[in-house]
N, C-alpha and C. Protein backbone atom coordinates (compact mmCIF):
# COMPACT_ATOMS: atom_id res chain seq x y z
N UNK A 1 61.67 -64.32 21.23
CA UNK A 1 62.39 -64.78 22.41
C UNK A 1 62.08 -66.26 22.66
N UNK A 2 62.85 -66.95 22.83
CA UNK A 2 62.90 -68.34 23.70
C UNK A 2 61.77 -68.51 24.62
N UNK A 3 61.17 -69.54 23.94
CA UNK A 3 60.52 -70.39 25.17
C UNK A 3 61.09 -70.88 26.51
N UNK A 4 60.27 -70.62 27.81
CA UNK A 4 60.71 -71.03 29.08
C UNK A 4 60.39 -71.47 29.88
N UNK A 5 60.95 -72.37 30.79
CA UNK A 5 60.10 -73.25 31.66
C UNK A 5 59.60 -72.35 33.15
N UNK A 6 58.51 -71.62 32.09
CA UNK A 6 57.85 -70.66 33.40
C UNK A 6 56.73 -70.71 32.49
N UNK A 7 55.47 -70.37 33.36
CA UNK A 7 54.12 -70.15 32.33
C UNK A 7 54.15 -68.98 31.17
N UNK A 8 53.79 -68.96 30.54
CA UNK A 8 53.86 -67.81 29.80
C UNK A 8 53.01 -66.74 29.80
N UNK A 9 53.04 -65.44 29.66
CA UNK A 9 52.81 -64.27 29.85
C UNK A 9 52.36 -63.61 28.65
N UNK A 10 51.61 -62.45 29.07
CA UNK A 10 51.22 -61.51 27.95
C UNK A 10 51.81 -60.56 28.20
N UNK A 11 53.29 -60.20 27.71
CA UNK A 11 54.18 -59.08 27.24
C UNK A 11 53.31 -57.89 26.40
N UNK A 12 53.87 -57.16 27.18
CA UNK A 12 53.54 -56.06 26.26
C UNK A 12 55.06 -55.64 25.89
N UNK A 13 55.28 -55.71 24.09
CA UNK A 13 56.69 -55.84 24.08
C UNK A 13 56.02 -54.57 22.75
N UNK A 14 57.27 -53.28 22.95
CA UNK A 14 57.14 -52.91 21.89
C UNK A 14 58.54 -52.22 21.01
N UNK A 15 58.81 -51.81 20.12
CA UNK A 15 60.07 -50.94 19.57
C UNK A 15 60.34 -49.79 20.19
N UNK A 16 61.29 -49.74 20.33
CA UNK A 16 61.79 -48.57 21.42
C UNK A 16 62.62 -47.52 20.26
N UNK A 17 62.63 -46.13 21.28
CA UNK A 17 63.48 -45.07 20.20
C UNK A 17 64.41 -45.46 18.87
N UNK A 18 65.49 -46.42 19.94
CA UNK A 18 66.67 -46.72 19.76
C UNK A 18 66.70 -47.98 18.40
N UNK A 19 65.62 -48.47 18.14
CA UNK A 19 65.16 -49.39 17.85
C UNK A 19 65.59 -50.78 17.83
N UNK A 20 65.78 -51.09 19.21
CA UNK A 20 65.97 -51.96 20.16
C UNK A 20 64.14 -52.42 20.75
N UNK A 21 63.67 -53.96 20.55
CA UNK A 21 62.72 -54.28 21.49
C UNK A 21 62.85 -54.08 23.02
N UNK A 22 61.66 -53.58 23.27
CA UNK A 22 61.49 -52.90 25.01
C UNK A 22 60.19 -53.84 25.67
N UNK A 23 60.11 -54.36 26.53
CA UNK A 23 59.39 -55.20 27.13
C UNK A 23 58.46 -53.88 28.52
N UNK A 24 57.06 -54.61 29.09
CA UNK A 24 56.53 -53.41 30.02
C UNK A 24 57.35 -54.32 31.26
N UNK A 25 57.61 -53.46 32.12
CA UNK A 25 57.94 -54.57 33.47
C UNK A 25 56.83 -53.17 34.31
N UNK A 26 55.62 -54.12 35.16
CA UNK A 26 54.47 -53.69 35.82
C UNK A 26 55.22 -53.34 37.14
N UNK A 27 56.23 -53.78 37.52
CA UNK A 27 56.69 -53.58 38.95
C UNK A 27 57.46 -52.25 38.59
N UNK A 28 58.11 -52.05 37.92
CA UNK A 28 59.15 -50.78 37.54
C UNK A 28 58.24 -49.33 37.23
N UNK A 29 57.03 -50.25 36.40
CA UNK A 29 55.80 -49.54 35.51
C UNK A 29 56.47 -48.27 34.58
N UNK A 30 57.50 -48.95 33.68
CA UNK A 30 57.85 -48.85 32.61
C UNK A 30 58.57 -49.58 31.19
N UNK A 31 58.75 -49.09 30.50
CA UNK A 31 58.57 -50.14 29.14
C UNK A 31 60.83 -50.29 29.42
N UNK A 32 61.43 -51.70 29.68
CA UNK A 32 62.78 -51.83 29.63
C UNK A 32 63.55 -52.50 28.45
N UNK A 33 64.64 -52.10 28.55
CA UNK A 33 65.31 -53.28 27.49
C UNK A 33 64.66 -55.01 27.31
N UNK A 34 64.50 -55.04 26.04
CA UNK A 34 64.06 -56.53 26.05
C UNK A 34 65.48 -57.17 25.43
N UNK A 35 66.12 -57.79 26.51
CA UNK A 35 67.37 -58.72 26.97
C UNK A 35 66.82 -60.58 27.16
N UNK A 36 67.73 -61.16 26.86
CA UNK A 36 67.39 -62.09 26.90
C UNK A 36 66.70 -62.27 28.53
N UNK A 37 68.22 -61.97 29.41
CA UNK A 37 67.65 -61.59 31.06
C UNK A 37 66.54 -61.07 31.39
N UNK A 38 66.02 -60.16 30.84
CA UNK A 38 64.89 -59.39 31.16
C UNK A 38 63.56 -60.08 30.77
N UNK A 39 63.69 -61.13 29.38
CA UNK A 39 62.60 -61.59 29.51
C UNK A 39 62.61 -62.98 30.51
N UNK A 40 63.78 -63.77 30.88
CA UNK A 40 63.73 -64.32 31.93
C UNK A 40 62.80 -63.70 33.18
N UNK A 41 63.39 -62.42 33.50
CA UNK A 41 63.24 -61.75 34.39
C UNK A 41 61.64 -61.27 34.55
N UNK A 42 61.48 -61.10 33.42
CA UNK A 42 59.26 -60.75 33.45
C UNK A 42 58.77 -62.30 34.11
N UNK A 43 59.25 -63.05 33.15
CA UNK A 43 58.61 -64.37 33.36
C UNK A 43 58.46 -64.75 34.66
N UNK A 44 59.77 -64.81 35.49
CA UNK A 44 59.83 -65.43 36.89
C UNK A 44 59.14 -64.27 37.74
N UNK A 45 58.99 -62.71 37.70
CA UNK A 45 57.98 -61.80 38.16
C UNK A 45 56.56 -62.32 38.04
N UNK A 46 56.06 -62.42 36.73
CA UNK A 46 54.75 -62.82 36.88
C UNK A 46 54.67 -64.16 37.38
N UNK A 47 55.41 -65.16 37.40
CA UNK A 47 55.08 -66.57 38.29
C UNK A 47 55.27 -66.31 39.52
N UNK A 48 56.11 -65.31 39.93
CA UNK A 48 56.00 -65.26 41.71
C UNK A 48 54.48 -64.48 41.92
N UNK A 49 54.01 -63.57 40.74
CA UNK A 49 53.16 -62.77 41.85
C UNK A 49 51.66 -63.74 40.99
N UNK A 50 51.53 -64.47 40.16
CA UNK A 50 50.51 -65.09 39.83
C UNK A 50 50.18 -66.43 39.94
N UNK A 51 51.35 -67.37 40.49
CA UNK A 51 51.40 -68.44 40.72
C UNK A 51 51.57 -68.67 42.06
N UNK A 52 52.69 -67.95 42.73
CA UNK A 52 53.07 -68.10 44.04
C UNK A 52 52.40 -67.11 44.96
N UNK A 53 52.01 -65.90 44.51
CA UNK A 53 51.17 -65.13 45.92
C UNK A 53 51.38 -63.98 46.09
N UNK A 54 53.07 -63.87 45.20
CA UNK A 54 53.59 -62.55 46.16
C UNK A 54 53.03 -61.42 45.52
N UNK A 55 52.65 -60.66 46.87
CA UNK A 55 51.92 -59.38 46.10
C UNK A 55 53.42 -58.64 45.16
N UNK A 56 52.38 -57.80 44.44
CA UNK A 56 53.61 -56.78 43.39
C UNK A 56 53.98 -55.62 44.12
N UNK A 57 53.08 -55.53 45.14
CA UNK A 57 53.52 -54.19 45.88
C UNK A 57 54.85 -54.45 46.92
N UNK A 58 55.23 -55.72 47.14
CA UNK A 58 56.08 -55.88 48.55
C UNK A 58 57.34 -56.63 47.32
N UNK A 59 57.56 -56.43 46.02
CA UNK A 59 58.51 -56.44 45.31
C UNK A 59 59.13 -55.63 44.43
N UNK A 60 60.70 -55.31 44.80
CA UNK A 60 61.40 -54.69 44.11
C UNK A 60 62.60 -55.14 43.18
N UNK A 61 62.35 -54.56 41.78
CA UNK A 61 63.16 -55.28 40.45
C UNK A 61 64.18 -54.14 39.97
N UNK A 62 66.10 -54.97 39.84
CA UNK A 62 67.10 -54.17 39.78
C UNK A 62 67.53 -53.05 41.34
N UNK A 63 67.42 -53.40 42.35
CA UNK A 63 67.44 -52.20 43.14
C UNK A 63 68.56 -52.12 43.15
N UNK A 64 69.47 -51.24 43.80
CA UNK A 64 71.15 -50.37 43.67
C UNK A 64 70.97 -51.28 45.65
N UNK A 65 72.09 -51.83 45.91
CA UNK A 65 72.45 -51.87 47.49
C UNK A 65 74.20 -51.87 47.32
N UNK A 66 74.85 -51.71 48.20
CA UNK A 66 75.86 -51.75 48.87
C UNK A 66 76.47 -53.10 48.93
N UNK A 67 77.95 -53.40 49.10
CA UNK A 67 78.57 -54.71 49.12
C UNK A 67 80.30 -54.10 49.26
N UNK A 68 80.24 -54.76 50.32
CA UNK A 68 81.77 -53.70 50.55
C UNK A 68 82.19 -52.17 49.74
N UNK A 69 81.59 -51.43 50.34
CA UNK A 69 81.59 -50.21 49.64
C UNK A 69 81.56 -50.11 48.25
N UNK A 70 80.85 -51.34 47.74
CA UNK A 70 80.60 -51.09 45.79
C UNK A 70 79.25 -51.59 45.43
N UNK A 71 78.95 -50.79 44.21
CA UNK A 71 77.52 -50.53 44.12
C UNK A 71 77.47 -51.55 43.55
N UNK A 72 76.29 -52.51 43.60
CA UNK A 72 75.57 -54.03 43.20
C UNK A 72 74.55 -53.46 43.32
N UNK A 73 73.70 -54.35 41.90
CA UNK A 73 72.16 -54.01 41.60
C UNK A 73 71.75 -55.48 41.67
N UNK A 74 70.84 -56.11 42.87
CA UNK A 74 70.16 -57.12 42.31
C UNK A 74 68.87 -57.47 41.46
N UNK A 75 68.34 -58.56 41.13
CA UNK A 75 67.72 -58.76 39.78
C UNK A 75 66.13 -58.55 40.71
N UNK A 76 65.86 -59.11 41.54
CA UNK A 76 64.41 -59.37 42.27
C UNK A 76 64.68 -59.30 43.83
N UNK A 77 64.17 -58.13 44.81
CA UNK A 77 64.07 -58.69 45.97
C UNK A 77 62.56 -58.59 46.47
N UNK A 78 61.97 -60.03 46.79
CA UNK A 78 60.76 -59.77 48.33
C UNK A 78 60.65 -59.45 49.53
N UNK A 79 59.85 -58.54 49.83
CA UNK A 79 59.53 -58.46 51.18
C UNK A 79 58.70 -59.16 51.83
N UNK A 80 58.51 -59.26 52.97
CA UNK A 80 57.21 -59.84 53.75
C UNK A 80 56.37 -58.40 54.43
N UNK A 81 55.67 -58.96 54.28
CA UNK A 81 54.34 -57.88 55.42
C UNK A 81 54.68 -56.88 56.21
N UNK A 82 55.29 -57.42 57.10
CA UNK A 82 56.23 -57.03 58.15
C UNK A 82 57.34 -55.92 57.70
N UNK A 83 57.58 -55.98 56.61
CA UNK A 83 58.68 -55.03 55.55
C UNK A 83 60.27 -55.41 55.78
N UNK A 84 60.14 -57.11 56.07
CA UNK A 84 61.35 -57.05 56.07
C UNK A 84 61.80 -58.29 54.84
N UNK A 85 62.89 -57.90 53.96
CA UNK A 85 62.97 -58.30 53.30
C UNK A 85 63.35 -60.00 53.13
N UNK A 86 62.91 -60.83 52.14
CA UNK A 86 62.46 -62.32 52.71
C UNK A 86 62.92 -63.21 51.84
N UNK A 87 63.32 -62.57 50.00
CA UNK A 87 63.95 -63.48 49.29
C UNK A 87 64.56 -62.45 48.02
N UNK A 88 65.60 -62.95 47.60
CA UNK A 88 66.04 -62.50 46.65
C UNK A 88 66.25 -63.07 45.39
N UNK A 89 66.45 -63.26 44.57
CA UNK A 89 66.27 -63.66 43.01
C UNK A 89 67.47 -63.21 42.27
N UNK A 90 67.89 -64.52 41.76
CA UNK A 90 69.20 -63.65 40.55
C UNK A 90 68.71 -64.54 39.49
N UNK A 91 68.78 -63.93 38.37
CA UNK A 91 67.93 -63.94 36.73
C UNK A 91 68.99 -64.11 36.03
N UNK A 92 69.06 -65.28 34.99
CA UNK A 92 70.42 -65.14 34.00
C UNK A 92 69.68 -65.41 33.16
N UNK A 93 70.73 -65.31 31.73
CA UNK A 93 70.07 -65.32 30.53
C UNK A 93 70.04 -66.73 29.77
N UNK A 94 68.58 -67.46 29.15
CA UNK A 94 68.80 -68.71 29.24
C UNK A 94 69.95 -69.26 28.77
N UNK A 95 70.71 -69.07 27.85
CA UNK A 95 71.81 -69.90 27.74
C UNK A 95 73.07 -69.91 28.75
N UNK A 96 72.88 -69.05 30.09
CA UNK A 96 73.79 -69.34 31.12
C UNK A 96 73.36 -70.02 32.02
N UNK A 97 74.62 -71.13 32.35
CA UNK A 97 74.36 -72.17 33.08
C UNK A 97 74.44 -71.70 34.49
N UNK A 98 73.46 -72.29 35.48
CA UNK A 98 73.13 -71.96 36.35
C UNK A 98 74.66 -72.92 37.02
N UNK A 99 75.63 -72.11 37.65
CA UNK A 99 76.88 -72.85 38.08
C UNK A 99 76.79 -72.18 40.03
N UNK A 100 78.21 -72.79 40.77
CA UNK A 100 78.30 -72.28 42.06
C UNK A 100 78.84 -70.94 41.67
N UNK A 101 79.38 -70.41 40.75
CA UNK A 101 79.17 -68.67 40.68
C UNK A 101 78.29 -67.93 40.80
N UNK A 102 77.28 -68.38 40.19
CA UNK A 102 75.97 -67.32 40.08
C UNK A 102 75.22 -67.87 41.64
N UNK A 103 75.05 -69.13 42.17
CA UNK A 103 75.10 -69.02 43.78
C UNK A 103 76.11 -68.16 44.95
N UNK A 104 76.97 -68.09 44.28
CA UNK A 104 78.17 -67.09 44.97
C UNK A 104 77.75 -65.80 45.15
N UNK A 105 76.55 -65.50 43.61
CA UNK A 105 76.85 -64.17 43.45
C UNK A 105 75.47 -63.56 43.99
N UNK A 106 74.39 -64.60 44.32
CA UNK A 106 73.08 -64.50 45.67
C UNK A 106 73.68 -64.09 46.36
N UNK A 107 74.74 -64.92 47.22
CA UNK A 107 74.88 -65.49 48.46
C UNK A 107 75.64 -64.17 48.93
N UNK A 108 76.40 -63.42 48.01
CA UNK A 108 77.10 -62.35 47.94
C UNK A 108 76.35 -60.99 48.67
N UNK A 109 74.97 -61.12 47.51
CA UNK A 109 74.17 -60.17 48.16
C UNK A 109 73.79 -60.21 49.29
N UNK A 110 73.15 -62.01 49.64
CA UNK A 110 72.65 -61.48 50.83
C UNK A 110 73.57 -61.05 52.30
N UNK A 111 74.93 -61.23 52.17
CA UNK A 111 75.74 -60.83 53.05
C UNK A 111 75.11 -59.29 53.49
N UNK A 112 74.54 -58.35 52.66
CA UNK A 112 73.64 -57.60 53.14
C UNK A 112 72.69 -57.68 53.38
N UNK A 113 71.53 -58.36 52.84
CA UNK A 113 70.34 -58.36 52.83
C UNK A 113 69.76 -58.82 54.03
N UNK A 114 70.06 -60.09 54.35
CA UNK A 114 69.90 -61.08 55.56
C UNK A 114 68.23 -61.70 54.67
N UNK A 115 68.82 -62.03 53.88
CA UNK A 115 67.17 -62.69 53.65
C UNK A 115 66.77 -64.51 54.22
N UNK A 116 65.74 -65.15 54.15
CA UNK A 116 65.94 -66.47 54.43
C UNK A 116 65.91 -67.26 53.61
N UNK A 117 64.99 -67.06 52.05
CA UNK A 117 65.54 -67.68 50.74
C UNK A 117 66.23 -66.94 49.30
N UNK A 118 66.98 -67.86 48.85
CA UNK A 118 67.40 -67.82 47.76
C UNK A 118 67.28 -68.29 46.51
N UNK A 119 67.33 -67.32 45.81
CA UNK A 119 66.60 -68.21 44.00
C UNK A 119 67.15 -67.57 42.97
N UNK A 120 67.57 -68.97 41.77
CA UNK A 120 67.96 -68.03 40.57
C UNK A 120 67.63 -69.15 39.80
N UNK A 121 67.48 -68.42 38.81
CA UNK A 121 66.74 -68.91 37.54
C UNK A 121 67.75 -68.39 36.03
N UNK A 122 67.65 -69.18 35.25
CA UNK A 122 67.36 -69.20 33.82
C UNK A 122 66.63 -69.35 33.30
N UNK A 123 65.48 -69.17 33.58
CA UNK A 123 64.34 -69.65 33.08
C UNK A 123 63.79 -70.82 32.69
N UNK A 124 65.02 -71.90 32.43
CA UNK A 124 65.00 -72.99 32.28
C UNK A 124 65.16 -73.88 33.14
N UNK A 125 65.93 -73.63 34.55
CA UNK A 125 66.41 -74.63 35.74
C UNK A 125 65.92 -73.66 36.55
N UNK A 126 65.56 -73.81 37.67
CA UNK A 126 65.14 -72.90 38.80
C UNK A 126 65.91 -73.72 39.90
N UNK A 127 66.05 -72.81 41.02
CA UNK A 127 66.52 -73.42 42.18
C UNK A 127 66.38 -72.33 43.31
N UNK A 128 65.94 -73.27 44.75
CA UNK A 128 65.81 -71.85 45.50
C UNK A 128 66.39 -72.83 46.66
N UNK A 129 66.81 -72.26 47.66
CA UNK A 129 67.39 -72.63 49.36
C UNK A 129 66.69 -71.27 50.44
N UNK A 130 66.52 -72.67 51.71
CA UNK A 130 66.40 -71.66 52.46
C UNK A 130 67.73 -71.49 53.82
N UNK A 131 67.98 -70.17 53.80
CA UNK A 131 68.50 -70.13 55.13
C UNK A 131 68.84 -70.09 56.32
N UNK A 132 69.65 -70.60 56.74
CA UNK A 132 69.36 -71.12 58.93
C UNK A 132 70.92 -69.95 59.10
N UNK A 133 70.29 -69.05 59.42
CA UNK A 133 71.26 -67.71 59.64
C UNK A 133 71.88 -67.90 60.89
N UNK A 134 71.64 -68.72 61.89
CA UNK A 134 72.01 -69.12 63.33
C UNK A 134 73.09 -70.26 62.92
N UNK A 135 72.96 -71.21 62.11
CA UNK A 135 73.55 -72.10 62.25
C UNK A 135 74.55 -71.90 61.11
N UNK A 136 74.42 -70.78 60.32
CA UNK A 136 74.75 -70.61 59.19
C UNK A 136 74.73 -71.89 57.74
N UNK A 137 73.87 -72.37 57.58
CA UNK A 137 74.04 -73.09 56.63
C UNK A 137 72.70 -72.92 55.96
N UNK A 138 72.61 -73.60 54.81
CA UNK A 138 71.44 -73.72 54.07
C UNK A 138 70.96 -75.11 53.25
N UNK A 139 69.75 -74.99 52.75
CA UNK A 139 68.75 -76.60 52.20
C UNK A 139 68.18 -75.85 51.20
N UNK A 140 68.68 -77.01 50.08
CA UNK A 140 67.63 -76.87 48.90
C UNK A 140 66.20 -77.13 48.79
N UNK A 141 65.67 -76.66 48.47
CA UNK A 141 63.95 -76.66 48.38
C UNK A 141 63.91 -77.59 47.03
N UNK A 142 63.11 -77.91 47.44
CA UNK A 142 62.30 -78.91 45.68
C UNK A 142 61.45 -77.89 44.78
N UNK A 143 61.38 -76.85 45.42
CA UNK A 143 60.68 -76.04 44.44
C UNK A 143 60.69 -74.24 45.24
N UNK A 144 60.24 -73.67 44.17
CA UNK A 144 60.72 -72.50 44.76
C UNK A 144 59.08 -71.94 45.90
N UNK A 145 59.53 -71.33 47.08
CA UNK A 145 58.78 -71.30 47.69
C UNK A 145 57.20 -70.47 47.88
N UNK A 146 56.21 -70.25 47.98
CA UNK A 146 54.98 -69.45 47.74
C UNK A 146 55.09 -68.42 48.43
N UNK A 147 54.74 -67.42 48.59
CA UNK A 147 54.88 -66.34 49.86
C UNK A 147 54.10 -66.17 51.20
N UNK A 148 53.42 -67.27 50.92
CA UNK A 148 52.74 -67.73 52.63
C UNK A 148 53.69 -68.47 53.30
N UNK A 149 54.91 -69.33 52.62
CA UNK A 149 56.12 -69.59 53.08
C UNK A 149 56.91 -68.75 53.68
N UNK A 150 57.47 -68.05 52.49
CA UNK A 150 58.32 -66.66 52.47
C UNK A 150 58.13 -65.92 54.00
N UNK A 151 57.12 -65.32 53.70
CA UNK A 151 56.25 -64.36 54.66
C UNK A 151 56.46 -64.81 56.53
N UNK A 152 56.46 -65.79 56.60
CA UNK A 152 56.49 -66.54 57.85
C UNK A 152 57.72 -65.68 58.78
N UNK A 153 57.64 -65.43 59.56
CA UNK A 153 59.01 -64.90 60.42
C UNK A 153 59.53 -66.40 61.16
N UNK A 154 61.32 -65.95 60.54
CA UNK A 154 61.48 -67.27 61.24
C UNK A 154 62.25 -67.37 62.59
């Protein structure tokens, strides 16, 4: 797999039935498709919970939610303390360009979620915003945020 501009990790990557490579994802705590996405997707997991703070227990990876009565799975959501949910994550595969679609397709979710930041990655470009849900608008961050940020009620 491609090198990425995230620290790198100790995968536990092994051959699966199908004999397709299967990667461990610790949050799921089972062995998944190893996709280009998915190893995006380990990578930016272990930099949020080893770089940035966020515990592994107050994060959920792929969950099923609602969006005008049709089922959407997003890639990463955080919670805060409090249990209310605080950022969401959309994961592409590095050779997709991070465009205003795949912001569309956050921004989409959080029409349910109500979260206050947003982040998606290729592993190669990162980008996160936070949101002013009153005023409705949002600001890019220079970097994606720690979860003593996150966590804050705003």
């Amino acid at each position: 797999m491609e090198k990425l501009n995230l620290p790198d990790i100790a995968a536990r990557i092994r051959m699966g039935k199908n004999g397709k490579q299967e990667i461990y994802d610790g949050i799921r705590k089972k062995f998944v498709r190893l996709t280009p996405e998915e190893w995006v997707r380990q990578h930016f997991l272990h930099f949020m919970i080893l770089q940035l703070g966020f515990p592994a227990t107050l994060i959920v990876v792929e969950g099923a939610m609602k969006y005008n009565n049709m089922a959407k799975r997003f890639d990463i959501l955080a919670y805060r303390t409090d249990g209310k949910p605080c950022m969401v994550v959309e994961c592409k595969s590095p050779g997709v360009e991070i465009t205003q679609a795949v912001f569309d397709q956050v921004a989409m979710y959080n029409m349910t979620l109500t979260v206050d930041y947003l982040a998606v990655t290729n592993g190669m470009a990162h980008y996160a915003c936070k949101i002013d849900h009153s005023s409705r608008t949002y600001t890019f961050l220079e970097e994606i945020p720690p979860f003593l940020i996150v966590n804050q009620k705003s």
